[in-house]
C-alpha atoms as a PDB file:
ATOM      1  CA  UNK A   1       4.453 -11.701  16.118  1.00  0.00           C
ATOM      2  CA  UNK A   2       3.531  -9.520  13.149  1.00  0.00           C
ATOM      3  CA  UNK A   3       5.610  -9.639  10.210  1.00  0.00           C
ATOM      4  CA  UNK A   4       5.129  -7.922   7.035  1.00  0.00           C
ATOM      5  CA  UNK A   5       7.542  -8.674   4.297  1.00  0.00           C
ATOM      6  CA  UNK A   6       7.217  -6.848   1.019  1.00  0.00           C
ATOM      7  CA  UNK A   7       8.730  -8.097  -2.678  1.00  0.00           C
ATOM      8  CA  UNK A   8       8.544  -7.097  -6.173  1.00  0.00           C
ATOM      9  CA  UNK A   9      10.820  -3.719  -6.257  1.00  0.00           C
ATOM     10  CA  UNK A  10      13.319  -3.258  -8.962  1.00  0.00           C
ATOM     11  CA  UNK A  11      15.182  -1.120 -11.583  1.00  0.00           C
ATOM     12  CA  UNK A  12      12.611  -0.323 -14.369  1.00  0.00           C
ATOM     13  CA  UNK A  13      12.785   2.261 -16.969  1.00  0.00           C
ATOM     14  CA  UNK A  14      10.462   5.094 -17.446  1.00  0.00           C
ATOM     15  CA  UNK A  15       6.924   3.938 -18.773  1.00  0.00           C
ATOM     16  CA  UNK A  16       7.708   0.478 -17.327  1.00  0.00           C
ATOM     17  CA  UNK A  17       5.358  -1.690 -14.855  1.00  0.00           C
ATOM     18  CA  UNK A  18       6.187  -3.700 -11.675  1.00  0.00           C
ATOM     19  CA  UNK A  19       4.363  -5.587  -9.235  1.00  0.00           C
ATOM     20  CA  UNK A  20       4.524  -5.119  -5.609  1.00  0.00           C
ATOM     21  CA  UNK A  21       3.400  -7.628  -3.201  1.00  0.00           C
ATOM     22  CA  UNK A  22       3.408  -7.364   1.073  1.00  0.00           C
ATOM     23  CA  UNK A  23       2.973 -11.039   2.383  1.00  0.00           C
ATOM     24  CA  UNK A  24       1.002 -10.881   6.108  1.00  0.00           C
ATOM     25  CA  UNK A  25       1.379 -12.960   9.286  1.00  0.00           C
ATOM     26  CA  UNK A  26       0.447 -12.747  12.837  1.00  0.00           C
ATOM     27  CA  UNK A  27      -2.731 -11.236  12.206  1.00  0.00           C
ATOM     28  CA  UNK A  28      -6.466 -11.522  11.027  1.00  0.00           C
ATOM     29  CA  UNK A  29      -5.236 -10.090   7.722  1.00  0.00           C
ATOM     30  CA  UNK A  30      -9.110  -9.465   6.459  1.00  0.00           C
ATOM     31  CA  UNK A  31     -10.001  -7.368   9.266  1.00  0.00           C
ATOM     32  CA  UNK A  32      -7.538  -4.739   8.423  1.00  0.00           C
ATOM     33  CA  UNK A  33      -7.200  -1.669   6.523  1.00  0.00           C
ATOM     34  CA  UNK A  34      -4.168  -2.226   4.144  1.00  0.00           C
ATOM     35  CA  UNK A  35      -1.912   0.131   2.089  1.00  0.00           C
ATOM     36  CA  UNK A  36       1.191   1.268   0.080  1.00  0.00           C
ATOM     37  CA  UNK A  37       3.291   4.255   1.274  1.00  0.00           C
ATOM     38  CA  UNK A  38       6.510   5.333  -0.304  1.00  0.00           C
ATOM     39  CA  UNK A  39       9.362   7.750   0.659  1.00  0.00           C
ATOM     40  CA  UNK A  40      11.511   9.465  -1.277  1.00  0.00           C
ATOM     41  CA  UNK A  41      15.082  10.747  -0.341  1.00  0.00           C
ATOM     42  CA  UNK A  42      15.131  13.957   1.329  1.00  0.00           C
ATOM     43  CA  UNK A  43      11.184  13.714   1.413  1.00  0.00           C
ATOM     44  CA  UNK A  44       8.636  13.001   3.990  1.00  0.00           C
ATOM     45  CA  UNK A  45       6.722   9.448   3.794  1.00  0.00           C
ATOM     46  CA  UNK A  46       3.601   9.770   1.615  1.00  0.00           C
ATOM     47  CA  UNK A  47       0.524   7.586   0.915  1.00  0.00           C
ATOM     48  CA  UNK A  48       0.563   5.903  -2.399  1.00  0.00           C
ATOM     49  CA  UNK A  49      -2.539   3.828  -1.870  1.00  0.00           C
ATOM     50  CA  UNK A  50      -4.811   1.748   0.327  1.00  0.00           C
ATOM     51  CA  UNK A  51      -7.720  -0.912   0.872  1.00  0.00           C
ATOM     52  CA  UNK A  52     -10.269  -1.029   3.676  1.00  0.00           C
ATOM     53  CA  UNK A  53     -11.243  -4.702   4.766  1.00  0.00           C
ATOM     54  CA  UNK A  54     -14.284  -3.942   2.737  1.00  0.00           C
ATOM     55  CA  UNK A  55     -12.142  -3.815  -0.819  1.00  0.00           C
ATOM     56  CA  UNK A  56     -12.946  -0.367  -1.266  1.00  0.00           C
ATOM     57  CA  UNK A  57      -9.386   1.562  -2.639  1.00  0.00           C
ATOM     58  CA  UNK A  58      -8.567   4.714  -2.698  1.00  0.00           C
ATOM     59  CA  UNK A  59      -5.309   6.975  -4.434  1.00  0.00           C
ATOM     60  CA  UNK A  60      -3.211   9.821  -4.104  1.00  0.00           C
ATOM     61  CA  UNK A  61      -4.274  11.922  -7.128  1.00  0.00           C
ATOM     62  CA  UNK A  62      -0.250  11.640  -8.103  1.00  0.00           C
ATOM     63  CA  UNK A  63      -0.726   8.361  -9.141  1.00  0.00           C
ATOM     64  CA  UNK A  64      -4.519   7.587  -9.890  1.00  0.00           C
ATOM     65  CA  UNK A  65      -5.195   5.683 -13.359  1.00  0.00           C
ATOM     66  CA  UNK A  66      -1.255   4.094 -13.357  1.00  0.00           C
ATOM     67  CA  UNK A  67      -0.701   2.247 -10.189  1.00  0.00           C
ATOM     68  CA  UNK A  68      -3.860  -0.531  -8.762  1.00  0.00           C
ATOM     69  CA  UNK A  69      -3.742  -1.694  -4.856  1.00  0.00           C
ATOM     70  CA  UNK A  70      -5.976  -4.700  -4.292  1.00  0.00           C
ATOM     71  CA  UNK A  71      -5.556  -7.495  -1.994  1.00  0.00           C
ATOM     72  CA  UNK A  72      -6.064 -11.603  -1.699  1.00  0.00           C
ATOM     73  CA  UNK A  73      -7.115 -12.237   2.079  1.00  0.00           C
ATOM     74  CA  UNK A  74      -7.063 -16.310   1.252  1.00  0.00           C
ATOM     75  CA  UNK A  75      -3.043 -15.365   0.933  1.00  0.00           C
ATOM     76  CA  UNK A  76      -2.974 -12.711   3.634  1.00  0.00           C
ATOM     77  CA  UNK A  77      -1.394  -9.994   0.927  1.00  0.00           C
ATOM     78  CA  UNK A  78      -1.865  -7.149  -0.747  1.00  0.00           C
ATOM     79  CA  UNK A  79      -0.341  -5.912  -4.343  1.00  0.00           C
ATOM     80  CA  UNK A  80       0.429  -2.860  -5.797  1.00  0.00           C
ATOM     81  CA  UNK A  81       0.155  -3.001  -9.512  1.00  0.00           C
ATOM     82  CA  UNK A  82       2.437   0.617 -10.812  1.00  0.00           C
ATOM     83  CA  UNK A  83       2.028   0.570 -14.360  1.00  0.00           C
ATOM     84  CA  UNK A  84       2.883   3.958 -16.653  1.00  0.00           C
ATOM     85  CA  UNK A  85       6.262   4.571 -14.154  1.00  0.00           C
ATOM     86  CA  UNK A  86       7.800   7.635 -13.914  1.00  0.00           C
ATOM     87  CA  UNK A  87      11.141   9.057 -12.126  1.00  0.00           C
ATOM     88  CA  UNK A  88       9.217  11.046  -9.803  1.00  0.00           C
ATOM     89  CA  UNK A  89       7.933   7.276  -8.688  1.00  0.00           C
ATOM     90  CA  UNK A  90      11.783   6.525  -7.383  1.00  0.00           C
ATOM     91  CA  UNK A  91      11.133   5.694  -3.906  1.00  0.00           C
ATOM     92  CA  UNK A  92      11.136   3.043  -0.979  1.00  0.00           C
ATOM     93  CA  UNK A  93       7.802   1.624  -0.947  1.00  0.00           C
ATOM     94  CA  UNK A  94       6.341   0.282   2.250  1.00  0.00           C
ATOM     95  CA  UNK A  95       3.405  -1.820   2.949  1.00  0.00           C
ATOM     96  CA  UNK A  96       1.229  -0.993   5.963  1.00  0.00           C
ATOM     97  CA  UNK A  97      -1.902  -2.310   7.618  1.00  0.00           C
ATOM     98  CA  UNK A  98      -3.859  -0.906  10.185  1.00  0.00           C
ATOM     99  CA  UNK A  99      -7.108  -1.691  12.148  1.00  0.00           C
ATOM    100  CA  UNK A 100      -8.410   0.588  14.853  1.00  0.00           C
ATOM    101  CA  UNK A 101      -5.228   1.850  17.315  1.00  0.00           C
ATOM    102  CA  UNK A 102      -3.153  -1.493  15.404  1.00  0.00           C
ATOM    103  CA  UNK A 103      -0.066  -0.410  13.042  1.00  0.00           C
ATOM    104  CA  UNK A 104       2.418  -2.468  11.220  1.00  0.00           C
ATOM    105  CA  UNK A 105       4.887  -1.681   8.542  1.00  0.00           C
ATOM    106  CA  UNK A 106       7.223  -3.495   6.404  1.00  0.00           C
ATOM    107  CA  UNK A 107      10.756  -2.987   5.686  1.00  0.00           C
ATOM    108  CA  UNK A 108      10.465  -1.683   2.215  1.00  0.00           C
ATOM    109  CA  UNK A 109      11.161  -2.320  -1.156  1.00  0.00           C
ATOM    110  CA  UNK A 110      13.354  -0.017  -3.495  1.00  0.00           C
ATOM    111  CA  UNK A 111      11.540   0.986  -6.718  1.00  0.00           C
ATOM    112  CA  UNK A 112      14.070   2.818  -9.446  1.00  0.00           C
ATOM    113  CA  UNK A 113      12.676   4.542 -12.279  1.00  0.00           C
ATOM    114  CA  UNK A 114      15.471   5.128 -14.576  1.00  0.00           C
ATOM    115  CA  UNK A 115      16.855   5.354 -18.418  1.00  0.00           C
END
């Protein structure tokens, strides 16, 4: 059974930092692609970030030179480093991994940019 649980979300206030993590199991973690989406309310689900197996990332332009995806295959996770936060940031973020025509997402974690 795949599981992915993700951790680290919180109430932060604008220029603040937080550390995301998404903890893997029931896979071969390094084989797969791994990323960060988020979703706001009333918006559509939008890629924040991801990882091939090979370690190369990649960003949406939104958020290029504040947040940092990498990932620790000995501890089957990746992390999402958002540093430089802004409201606009406020959203679920989920962690997903995929390899070929195999998908898996997390359950979220609530990130609050606020004064």
């Amino acid at each position: 059974q795949v599981k992915l649980v993700e951790s680290g979300g919180g109430v932060v206030q604008p220029g603040g930092s937080l550390r995301l993590a998404c903890a893997a199991s029931g896979i071969i973690f390094s084989i797969y692609q791994a990323g960060w989406y988020r979703q706001a309310p009333g918006k559509l689900r939008e890629l924040v970030a991801y990882i091939t197996s090979s370690g190369s990332a990649n960003y949406a332009d939104s958020v290029k030179g504040r947040f940092t995806i990498s990932r620790d295959n000995a501890k089957n996770t990746v992390y999402l480093q958002v540093n430089s936060l802004k409201p606009e940031d406020t959203a679920v973020y989920y962690c997903n991994v995929q390899h070929v025509s195999d998908y898996h997402w997390g359950q979220g974690t609530q990130v609050t940019v606020s004064s």
